[in-house]
C-alpha atoms as a PDB file:
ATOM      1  CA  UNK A   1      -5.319 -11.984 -13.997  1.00  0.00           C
ATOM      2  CA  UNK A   2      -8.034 -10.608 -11.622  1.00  0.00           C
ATOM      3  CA  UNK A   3      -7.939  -6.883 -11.469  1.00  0.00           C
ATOM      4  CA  UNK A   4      -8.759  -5.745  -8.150  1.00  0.00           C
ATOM      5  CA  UNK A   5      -8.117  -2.516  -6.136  1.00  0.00           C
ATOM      6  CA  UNK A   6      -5.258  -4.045  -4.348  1.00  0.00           C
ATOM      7  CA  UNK A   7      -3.200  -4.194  -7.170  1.00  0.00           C
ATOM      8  CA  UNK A   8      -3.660  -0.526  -8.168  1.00  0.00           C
ATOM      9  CA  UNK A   9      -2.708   0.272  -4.352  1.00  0.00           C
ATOM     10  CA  UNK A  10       0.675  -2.275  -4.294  1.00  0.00           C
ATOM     11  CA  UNK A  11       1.761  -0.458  -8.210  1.00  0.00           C
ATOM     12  CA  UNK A  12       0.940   3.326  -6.731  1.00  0.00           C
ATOM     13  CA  UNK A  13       2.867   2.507  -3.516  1.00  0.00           C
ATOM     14  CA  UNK A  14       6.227   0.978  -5.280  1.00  0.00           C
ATOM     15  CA  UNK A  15       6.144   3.917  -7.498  1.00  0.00           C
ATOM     16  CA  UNK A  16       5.961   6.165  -4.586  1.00  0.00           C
ATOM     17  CA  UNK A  17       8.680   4.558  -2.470  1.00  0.00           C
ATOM     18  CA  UNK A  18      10.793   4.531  -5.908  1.00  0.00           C
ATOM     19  CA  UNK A  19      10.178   8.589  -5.227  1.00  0.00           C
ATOM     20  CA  UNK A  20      10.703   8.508  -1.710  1.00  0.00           C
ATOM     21  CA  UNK A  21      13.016   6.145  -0.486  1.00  0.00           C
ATOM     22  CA  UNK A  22      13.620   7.164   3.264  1.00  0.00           C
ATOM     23  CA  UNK A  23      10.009   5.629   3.243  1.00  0.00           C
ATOM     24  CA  UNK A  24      11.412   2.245   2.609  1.00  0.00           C
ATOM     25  CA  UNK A  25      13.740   2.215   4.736  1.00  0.00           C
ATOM     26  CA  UNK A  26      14.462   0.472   8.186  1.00  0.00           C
ATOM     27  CA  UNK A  27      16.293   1.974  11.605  1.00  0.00           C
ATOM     28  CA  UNK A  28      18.796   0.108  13.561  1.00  0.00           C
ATOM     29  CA  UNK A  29      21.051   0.902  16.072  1.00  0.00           C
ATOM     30  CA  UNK A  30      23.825   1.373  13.468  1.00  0.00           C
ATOM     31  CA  UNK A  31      21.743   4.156  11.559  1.00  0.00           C
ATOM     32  CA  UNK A  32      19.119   4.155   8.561  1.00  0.00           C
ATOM     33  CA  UNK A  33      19.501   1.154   5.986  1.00  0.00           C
ATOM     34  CA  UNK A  34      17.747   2.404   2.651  1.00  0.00           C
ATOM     35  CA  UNK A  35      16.659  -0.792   0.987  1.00  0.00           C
ATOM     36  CA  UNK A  36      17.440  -1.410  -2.933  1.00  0.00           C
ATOM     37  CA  UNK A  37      13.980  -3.121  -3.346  1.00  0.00           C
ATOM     38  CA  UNK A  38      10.576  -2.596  -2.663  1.00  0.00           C
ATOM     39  CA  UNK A  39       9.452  -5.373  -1.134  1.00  0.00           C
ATOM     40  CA  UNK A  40       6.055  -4.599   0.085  1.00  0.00           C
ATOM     41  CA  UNK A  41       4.044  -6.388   2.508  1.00  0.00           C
ATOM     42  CA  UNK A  42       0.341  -7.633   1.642  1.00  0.00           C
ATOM     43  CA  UNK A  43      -2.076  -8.138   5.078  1.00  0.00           C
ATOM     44  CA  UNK A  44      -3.887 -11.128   3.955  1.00  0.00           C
ATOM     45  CA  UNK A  45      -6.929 -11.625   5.990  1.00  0.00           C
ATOM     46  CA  UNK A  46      -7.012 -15.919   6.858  1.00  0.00           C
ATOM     47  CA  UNK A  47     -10.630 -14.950   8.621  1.00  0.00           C
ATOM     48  CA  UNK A  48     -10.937 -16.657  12.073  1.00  0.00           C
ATOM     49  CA  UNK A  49      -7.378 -18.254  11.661  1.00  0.00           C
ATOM     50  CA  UNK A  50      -5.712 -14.601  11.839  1.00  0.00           C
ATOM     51  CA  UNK A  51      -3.449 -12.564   9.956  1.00  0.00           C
ATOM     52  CA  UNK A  52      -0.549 -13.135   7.441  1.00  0.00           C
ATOM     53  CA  UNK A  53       1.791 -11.056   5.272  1.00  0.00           C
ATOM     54  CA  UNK A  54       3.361 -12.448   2.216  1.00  0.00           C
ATOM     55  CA  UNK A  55       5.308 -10.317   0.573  1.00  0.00           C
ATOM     56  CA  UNK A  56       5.206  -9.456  -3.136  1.00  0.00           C
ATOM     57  CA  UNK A  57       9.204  -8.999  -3.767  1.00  0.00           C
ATOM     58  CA  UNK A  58      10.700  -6.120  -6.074  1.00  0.00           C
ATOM     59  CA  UNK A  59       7.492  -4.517  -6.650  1.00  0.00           C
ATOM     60  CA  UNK A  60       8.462  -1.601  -8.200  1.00  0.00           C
ATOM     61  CA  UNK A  61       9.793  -3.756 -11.197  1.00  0.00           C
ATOM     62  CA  UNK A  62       6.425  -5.434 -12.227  1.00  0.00           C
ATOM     63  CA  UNK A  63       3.995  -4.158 -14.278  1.00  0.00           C
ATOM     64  CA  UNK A  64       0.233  -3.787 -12.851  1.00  0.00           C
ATOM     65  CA  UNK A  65      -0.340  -6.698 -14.579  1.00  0.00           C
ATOM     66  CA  UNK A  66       2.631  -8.356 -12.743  1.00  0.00           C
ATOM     67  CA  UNK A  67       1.678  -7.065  -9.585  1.00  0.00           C
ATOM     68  CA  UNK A  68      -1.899  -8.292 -10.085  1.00  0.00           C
ATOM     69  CA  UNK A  69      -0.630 -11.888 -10.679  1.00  0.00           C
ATOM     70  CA  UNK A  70       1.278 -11.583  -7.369  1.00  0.00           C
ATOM     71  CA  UNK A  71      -1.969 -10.138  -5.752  1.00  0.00           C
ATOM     72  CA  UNK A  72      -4.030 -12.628  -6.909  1.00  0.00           C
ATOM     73  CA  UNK A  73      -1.119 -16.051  -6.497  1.00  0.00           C
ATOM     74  CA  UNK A  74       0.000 -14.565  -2.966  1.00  0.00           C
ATOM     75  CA  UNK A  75      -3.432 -14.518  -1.422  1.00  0.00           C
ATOM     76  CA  UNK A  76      -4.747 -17.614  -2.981  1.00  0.00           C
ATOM     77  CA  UNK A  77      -2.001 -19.404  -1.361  1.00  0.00           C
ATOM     78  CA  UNK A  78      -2.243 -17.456   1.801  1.00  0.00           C
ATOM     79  CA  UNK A  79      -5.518 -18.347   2.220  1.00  0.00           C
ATOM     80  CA  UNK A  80      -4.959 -22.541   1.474  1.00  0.00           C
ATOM     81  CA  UNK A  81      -2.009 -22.431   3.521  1.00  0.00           C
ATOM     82  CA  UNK A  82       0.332 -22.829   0.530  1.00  0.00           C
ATOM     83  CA  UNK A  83       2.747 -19.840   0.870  1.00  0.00           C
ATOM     84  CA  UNK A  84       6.885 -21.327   1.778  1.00  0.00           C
ATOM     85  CA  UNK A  85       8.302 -19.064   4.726  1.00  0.00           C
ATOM     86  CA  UNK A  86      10.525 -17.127   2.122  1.00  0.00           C
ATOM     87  CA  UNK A  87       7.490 -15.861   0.834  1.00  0.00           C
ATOM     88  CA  UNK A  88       6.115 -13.739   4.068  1.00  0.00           C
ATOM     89  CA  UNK A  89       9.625 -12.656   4.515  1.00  0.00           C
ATOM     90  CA  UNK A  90      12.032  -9.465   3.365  1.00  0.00           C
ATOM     91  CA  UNK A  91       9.395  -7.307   3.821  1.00  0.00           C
ATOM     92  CA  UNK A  92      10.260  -3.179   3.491  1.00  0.00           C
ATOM     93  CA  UNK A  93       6.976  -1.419   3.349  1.00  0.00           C
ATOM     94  CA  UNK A  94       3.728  -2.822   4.325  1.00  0.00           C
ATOM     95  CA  UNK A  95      -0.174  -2.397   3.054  1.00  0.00           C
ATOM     96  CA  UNK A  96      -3.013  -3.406   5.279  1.00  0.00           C
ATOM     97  CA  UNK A  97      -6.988  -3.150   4.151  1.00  0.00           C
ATOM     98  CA  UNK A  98      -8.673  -2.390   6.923  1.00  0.00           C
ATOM     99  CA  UNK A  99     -11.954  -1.334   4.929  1.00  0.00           C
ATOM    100  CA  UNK A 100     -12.516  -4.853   4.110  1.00  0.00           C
ATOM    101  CA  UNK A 101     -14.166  -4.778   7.319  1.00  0.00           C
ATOM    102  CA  UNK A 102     -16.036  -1.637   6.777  1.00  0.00           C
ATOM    103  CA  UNK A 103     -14.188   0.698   8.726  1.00  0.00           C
ATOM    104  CA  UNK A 104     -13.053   3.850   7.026  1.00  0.00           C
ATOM    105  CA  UNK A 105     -10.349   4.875   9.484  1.00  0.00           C
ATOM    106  CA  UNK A 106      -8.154   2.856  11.143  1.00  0.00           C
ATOM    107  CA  UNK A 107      -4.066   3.304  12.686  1.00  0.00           C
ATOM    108  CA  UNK A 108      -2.026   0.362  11.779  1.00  0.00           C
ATOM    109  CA  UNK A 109       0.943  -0.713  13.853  1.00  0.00           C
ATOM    110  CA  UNK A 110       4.163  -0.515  11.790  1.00  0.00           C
ATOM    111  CA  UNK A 111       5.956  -3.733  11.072  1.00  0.00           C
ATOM    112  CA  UNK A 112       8.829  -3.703  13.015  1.00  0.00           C
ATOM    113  CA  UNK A 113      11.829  -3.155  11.115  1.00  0.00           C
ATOM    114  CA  UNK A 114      10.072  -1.377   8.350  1.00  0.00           C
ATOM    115  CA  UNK A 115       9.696   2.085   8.857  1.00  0.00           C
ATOM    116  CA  UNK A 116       5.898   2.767   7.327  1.00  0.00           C
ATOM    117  CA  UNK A 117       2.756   1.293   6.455  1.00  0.00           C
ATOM    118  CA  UNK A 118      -0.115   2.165   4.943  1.00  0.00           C
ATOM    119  CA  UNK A 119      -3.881   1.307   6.099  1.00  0.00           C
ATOM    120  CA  UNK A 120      -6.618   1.309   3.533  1.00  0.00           C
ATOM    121  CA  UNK A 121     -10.413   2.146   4.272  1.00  0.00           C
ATOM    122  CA  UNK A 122     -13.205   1.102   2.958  1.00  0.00           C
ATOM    123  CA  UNK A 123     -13.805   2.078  -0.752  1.00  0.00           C
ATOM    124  CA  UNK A 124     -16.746   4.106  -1.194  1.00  0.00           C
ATOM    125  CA  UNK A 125     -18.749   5.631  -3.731  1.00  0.00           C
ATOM    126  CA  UNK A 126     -19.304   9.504  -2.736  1.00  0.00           C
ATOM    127  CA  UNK A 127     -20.886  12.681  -4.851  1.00  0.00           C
ATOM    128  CA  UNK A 128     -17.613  15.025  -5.715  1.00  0.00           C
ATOM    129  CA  UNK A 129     -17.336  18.327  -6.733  1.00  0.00           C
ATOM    130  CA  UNK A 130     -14.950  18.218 -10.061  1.00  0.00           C
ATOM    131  CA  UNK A 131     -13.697  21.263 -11.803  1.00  0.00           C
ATOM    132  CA  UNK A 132     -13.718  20.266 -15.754  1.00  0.00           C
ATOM    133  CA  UNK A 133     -11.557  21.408 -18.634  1.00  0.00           C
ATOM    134  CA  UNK A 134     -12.977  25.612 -18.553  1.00  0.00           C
ATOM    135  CA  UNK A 135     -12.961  25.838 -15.158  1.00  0.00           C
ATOM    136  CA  UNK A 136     -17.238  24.796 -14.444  1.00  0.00           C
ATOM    137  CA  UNK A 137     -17.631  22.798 -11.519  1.00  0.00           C
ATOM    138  CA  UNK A 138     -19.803  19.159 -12.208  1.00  0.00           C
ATOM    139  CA  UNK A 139     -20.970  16.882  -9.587  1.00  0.00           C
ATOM    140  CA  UNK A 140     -20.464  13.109 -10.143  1.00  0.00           C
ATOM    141  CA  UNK A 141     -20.250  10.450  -8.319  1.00  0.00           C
ATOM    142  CA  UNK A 142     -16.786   8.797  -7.988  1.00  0.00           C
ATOM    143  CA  UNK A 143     -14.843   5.838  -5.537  1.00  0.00           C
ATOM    144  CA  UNK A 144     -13.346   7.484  -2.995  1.00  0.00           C
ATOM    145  CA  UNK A 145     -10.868   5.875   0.002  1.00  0.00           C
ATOM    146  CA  UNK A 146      -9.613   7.307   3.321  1.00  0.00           C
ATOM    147  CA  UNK A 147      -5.610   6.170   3.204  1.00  0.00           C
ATOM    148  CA  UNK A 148      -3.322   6.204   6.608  1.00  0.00           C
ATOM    149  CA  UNK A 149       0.286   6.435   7.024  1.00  0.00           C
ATOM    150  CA  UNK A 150       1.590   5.460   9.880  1.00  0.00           C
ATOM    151  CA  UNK A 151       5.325   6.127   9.774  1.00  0.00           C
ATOM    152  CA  UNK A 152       8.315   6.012  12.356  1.00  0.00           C
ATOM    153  CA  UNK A 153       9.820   9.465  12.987  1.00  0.00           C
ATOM    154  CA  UNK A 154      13.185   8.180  13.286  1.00  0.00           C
ATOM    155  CA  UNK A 155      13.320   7.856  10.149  1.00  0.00           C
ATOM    156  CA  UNK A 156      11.415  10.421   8.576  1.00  0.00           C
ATOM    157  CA  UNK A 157       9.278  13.254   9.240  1.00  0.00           C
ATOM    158  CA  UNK A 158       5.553  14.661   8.853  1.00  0.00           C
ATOM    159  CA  UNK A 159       6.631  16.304   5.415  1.00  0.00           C
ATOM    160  CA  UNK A 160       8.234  13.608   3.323  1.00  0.00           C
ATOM    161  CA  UNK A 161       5.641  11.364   4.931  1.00  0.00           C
ATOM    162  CA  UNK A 162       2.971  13.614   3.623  1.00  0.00           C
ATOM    163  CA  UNK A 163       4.934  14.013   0.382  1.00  0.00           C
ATOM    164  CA  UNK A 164       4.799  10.204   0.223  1.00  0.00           C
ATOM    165  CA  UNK A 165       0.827   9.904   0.865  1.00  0.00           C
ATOM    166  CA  UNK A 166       0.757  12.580  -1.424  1.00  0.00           C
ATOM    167  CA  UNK A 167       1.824  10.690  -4.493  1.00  0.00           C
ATOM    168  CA  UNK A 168       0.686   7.792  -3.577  1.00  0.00           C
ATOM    169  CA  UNK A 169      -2.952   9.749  -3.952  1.00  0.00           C
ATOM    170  CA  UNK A 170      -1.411  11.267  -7.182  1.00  0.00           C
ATOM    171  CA  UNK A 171      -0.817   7.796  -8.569  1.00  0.00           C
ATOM    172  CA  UNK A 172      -3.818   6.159  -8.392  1.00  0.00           C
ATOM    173  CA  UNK A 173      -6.208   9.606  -9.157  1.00  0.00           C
ATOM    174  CA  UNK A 174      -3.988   9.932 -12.201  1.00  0.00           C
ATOM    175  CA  UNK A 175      -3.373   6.585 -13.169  1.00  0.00           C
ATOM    176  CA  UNK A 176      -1.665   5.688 -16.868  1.00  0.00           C
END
């Protein structure tokens, strides 16, 4: 399978919604529903034709390996035309990639009746200040991405979002 950023992002997320579940959640008039899988939402760019989102189902059970198949399948047969309804449906939790584009910033719209989603920036490569092992800084040069949560307050609020972001962040800086 192809290895590409996305899949690190989809793995990091499901872990972090695993940690956080209000996060993957959805608000109706009945109260909060706290879904048992992470079904997470994959923007798919289909270039002049628009915008789809399949969904890559029970993430937080597949390996990066698994969820780089998915990546890889899902947007293949977005982009052909290919994908069955099923298939951009039962989303809890989407990821757009807005940096595809070249912005760095952007504020995604949530996907109504998911609670959160998360907007990706443009990776870039940037010079970084690290600390090493005995405490010297080093400069080096190291891929670097702005990430946005946007996030319905409903359902949670600024701290457990920024709790979420947080290990999200933690995830893919740490990755094993």
């Amino acid at each position: 399978a192809k290895l590409t950023f996305t899949a690190y992002f989809v793995a990091a997320t499901a872990q972090a919604l695993s940690a956080f579940p209000k996060v993957n959640s959805s608000w109706t008039e009945d109260g909060l529903i706290l879904h048992r899988n992470t079904n997470i939402g994959m923007a798919t760019s289909l270039g002049e034709k628009g915008l789809i989102v399949p969904v890559i189902k029970e993430a937080n059970d597949l390996s990066l390996l698994g969820v780089a198949r998915k990546v890889n399948d899902l947007a293949q047969r977005a982009r052909s035309q290919q994908l069955q309804p099923d298939e951009v449906a039962g989303g809890t939790f989407t990821i757009t990639n807005h940096g595809v584009s070249g912005s760095l910033f952007a504020m995604p719209i949530i996907n109504q009746p998911q609670s959160a989603i998360l907007g990706v920036g443009k990776l870039q490569k940037r010079v970084m200040v690290l600390e090493d092992s005995l405490g010297y800084d080093t400069i080096a040069v190291r891929p670097m991405v702005y990430l946005t949560l946007t996030f319905d307050h409903r359902v949670t609020d600024g701290a457990i979002a920024d709790y979420f972001l947080g290990e999200v962040v933690n995830k893919l800086e740490n990755w094993t």
